[in-house]
N, C-alpha and C. Protein backbone atom coordinates (compact mmCIF):
# COMPACT_ATOMS: atom_id res chain seq x y z
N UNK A 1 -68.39 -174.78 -29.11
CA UNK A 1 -69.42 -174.66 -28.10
C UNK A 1 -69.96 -173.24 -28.11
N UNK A 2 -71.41 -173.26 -27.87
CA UNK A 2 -71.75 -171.97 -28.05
C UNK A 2 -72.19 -171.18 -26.61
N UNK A 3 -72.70 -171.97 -25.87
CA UNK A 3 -73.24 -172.15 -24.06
C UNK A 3 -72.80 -173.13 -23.70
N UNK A 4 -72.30 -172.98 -22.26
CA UNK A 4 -71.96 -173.85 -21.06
C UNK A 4 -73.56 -174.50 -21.17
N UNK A 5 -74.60 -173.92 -21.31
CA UNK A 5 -76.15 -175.21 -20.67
C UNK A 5 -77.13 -175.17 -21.77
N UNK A 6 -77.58 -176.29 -22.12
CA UNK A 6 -78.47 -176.52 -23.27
C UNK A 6 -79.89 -176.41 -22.70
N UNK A 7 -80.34 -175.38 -23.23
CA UNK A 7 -81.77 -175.12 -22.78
C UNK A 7 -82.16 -175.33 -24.28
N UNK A 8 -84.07 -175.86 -24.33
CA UNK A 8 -84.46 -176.38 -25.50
C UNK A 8 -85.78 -176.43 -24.87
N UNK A 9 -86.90 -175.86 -26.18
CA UNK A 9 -88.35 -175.90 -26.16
C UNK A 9 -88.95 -177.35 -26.78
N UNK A 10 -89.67 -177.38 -25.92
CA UNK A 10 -90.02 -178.97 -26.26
C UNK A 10 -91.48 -178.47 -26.44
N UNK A 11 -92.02 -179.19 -27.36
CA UNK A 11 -93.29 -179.32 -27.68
C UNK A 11 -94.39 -180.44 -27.61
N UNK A 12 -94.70 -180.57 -26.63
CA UNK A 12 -95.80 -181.75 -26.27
C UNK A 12 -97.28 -181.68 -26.26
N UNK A 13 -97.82 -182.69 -26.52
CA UNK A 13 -99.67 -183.13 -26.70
C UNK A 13 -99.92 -183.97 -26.07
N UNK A 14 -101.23 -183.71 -25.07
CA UNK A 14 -101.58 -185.31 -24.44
C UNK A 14 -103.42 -185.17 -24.97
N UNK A 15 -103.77 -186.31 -25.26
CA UNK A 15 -105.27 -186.78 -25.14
C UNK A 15 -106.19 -186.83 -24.02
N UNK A 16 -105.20 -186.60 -23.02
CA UNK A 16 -106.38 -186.44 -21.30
C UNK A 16 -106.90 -185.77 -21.98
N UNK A 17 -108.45 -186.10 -21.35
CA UNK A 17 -109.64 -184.74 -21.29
C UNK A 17 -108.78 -183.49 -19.94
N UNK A 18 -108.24 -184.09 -19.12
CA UNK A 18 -108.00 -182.74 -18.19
C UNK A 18 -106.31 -183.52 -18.22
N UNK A 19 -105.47 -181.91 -18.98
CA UNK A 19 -104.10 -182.10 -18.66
C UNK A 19 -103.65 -181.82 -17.20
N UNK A 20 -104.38 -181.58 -16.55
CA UNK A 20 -103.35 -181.14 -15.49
C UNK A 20 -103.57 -182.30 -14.38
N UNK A 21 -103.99 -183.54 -14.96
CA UNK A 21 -104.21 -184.55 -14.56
C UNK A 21 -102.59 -185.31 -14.26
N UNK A 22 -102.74 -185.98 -12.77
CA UNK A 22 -101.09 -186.58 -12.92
C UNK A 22 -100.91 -187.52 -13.86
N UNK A 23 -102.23 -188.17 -13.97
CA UNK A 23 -102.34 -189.59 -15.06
C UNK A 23 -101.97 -189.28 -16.49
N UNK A 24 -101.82 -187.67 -16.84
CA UNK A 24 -101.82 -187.41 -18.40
C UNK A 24 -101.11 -187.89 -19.17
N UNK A 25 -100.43 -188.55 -20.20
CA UNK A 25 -99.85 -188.92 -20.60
C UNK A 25 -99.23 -188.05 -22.04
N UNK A 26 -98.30 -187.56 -21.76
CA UNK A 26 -97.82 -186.72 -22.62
C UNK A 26 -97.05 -186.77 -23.41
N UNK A 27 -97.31 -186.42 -24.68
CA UNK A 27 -96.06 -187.01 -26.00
C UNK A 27 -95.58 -185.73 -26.83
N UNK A 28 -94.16 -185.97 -27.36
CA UNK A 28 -93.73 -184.70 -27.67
C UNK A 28 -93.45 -185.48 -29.48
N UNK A 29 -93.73 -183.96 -29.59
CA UNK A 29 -93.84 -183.85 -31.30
C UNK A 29 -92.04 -183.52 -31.38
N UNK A 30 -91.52 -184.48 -32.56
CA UNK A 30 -90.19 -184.45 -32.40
C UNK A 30 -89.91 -183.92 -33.98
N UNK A 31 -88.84 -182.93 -34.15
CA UNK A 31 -88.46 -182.27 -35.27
C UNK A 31 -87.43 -183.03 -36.02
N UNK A 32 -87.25 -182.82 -37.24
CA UNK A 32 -86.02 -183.05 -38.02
C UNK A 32 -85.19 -183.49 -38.06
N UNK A 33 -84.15 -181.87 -37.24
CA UNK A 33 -83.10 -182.02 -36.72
C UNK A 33 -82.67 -181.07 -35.85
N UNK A 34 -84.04 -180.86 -34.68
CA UNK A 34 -83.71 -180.11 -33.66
C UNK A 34 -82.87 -180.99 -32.76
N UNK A 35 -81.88 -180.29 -31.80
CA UNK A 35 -81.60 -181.25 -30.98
C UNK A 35 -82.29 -182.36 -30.33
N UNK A 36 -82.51 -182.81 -29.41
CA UNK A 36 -83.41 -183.59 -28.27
C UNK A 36 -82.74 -184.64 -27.78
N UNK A 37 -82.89 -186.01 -27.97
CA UNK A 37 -82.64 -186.76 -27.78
C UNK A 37 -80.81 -187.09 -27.79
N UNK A 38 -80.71 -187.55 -26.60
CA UNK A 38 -79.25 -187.31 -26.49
C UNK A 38 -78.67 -188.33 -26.98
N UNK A 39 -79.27 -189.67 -26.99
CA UNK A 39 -78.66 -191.01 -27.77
C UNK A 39 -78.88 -190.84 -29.17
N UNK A 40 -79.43 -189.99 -29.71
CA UNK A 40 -79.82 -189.63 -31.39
C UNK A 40 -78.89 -189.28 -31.89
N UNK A 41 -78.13 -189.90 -33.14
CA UNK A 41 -77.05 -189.37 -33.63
C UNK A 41 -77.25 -188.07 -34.39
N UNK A 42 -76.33 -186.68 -34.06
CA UNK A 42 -77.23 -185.54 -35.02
C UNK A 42 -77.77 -185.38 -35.94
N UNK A 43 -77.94 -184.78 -36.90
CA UNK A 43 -78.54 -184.46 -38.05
C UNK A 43 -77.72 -183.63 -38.92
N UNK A 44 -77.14 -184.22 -40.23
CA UNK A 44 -76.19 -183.60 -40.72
C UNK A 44 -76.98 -183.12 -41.65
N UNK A 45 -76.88 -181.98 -42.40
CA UNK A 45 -77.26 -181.61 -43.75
C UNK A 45 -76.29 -180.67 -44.29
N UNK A 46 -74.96 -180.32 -43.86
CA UNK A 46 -74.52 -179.32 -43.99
C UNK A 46 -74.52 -178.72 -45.22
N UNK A 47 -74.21 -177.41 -46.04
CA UNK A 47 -74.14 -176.40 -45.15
C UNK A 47 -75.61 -175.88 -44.78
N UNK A 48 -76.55 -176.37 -44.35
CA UNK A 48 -78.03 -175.84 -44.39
C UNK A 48 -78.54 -176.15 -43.04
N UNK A 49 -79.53 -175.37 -42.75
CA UNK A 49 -80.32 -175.68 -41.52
C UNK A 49 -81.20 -176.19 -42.18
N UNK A 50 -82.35 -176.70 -41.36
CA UNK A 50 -83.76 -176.76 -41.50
C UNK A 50 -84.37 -175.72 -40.23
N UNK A 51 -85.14 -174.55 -41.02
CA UNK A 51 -85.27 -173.78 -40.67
C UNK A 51 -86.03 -173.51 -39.01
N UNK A 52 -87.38 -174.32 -39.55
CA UNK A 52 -87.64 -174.21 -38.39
C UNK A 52 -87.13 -174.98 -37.14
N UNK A 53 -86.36 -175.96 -36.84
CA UNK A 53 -85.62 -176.48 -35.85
C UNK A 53 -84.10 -175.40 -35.20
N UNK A 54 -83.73 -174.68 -36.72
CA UNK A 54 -82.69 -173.31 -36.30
C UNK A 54 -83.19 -172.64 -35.50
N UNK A 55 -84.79 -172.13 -35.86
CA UNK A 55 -85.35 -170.66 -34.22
C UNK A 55 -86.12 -171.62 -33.36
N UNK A 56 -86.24 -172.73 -33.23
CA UNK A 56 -86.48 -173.64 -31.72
C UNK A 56 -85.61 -173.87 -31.52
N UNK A 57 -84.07 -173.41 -31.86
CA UNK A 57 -82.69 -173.51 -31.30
C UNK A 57 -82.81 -172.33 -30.45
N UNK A 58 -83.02 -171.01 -31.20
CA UNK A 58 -82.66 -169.54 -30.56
C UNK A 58 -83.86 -169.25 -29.41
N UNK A 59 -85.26 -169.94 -29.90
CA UNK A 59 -86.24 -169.55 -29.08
C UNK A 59 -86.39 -169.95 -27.74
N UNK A 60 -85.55 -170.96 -27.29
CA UNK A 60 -84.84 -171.46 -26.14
C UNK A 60 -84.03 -170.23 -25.25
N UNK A 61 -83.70 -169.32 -25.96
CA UNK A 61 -82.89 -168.40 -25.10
C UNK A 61 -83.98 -167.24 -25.00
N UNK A 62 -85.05 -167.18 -25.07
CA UNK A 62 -85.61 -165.88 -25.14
C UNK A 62 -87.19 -166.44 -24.92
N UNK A 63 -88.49 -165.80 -24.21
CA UNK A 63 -89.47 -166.12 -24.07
C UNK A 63 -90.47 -165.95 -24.90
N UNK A 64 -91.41 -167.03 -24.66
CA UNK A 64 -92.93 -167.22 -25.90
C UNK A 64 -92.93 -165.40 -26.05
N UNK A 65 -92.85 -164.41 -25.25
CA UNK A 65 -93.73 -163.11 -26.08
C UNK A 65 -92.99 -162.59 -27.03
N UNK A 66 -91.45 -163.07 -26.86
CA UNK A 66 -90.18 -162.45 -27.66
C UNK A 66 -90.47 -163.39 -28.99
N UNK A 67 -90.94 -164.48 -29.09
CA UNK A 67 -91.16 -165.70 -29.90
C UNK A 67 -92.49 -165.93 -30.19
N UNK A 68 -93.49 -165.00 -30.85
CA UNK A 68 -95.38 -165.20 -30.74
C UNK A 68 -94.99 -166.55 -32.00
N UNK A 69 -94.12 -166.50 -32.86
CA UNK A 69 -94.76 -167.57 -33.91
C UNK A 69 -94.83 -168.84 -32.74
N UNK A 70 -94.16 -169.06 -31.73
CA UNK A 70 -94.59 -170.70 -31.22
C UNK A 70 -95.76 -170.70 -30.54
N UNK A 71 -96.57 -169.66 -30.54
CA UNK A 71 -98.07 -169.88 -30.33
C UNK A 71 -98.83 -170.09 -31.85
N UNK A 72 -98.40 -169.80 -32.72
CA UNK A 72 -99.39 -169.95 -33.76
C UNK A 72 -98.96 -171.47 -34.09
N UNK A 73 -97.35 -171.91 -33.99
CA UNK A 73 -96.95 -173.44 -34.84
C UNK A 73 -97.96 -174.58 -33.50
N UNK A 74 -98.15 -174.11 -32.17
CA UNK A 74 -98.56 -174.85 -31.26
C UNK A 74 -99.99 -174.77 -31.87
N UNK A 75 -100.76 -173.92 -32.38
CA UNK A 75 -101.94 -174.07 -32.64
C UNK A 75 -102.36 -175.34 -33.98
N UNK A 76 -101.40 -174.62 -34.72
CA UNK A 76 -101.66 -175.71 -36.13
C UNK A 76 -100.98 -177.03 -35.81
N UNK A 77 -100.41 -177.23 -34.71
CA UNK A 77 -99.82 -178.78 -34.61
C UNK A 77 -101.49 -179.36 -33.84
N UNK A 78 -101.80 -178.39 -32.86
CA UNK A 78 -103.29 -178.81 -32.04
C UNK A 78 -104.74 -179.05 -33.32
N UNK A 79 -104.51 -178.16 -34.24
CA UNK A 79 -105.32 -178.40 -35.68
C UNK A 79 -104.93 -179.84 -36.45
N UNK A 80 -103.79 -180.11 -35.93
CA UNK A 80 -103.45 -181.26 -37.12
C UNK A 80 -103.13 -180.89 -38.10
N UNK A 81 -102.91 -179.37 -39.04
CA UNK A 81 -102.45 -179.03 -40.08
C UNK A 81 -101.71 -179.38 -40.88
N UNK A 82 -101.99 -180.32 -42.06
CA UNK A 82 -100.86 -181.54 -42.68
C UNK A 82 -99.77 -180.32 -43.20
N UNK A 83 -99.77 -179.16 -43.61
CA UNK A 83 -98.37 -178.68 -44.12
C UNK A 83 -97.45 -178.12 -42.38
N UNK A 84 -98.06 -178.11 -41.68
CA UNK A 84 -97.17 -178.19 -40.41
C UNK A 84 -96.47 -179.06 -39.77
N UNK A 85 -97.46 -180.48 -39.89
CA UNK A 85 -97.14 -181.75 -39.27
C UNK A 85 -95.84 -181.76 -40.88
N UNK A 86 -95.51 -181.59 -41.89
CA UNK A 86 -95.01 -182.04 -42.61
C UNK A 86 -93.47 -182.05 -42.19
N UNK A 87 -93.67 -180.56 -41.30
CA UNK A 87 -92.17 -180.16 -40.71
C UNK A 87 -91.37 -180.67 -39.93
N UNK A 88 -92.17 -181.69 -39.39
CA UNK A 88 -92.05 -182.67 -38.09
C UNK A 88 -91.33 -183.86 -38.81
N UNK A 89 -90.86 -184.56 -38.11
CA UNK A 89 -90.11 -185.66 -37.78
C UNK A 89 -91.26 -187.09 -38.01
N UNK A 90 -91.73 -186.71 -36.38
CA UNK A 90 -93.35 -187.41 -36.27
C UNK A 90 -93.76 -186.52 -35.60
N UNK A 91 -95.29 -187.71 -35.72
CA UNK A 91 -96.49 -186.95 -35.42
C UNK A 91 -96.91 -187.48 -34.62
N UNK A 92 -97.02 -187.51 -32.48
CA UNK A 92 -97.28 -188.90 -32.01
C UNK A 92 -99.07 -189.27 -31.77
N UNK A 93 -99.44 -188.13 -32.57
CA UNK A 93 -101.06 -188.15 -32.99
C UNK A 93 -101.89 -188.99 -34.19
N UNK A 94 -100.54 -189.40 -35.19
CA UNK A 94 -101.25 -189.66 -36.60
C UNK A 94 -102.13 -190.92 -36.08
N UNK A 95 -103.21 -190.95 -37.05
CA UNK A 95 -104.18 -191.70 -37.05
C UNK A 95 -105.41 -191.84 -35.43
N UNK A 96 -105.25 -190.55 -35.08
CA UNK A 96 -105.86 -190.64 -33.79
C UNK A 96 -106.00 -189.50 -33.40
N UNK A 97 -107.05 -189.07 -32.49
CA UNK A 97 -107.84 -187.66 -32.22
C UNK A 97 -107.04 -186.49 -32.04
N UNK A 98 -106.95 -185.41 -32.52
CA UNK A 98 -106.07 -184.51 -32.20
C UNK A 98 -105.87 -184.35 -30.26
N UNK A 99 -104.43 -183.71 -30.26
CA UNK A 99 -104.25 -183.39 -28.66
C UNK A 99 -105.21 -182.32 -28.53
């Protein structure tokens, strides 16, 4: 164990025209083999990470200004950028308007 409490950056997109709508409906872009999902059996690859799901491990303990790359990966996931989306798990956008 590394912490008593699992803190974790989640990354979500909704299609509302206005997010701050209660109606928004919001979907999260799911990684690799970042944690998340607690019924998900882990993700073995040992001995290797997949990199970027390792610093959305660490970037959980420290804030977006300490962490600027998760403003640029939030931008190219909002672009649709196919070598970004590649990093992903899914995509809960494919075939439909960017968030």
């Amino acid at each position: 164990s590394i912490t008593k409490e699992r803190t974790e950056v989640i990354l979500q997109g909704t299609s509302s025209l206005d997010p701050n709508d209660p109606a928004a409906v919001w979907e999260e872009f799911d990684f690799k083999c970042k944690p998340g999902n607690l019924k998900k059996r882990p993700c073995f690859i040992s001995p290797y990470h997949y990199r970027l799901d390792w610093l959305m491990w660490f970037a959980a303990f420290q804030t977006y200004e300490q962490n600027e790359w998760i403003i640029h990966l939030a931008g190219k996931l909002l672009a649709q950028e196919e070598e970004t989306l590649s990093l992903m798990a899914t995509n809960p956008f494919a075939g439909r308007a960017p968030p």
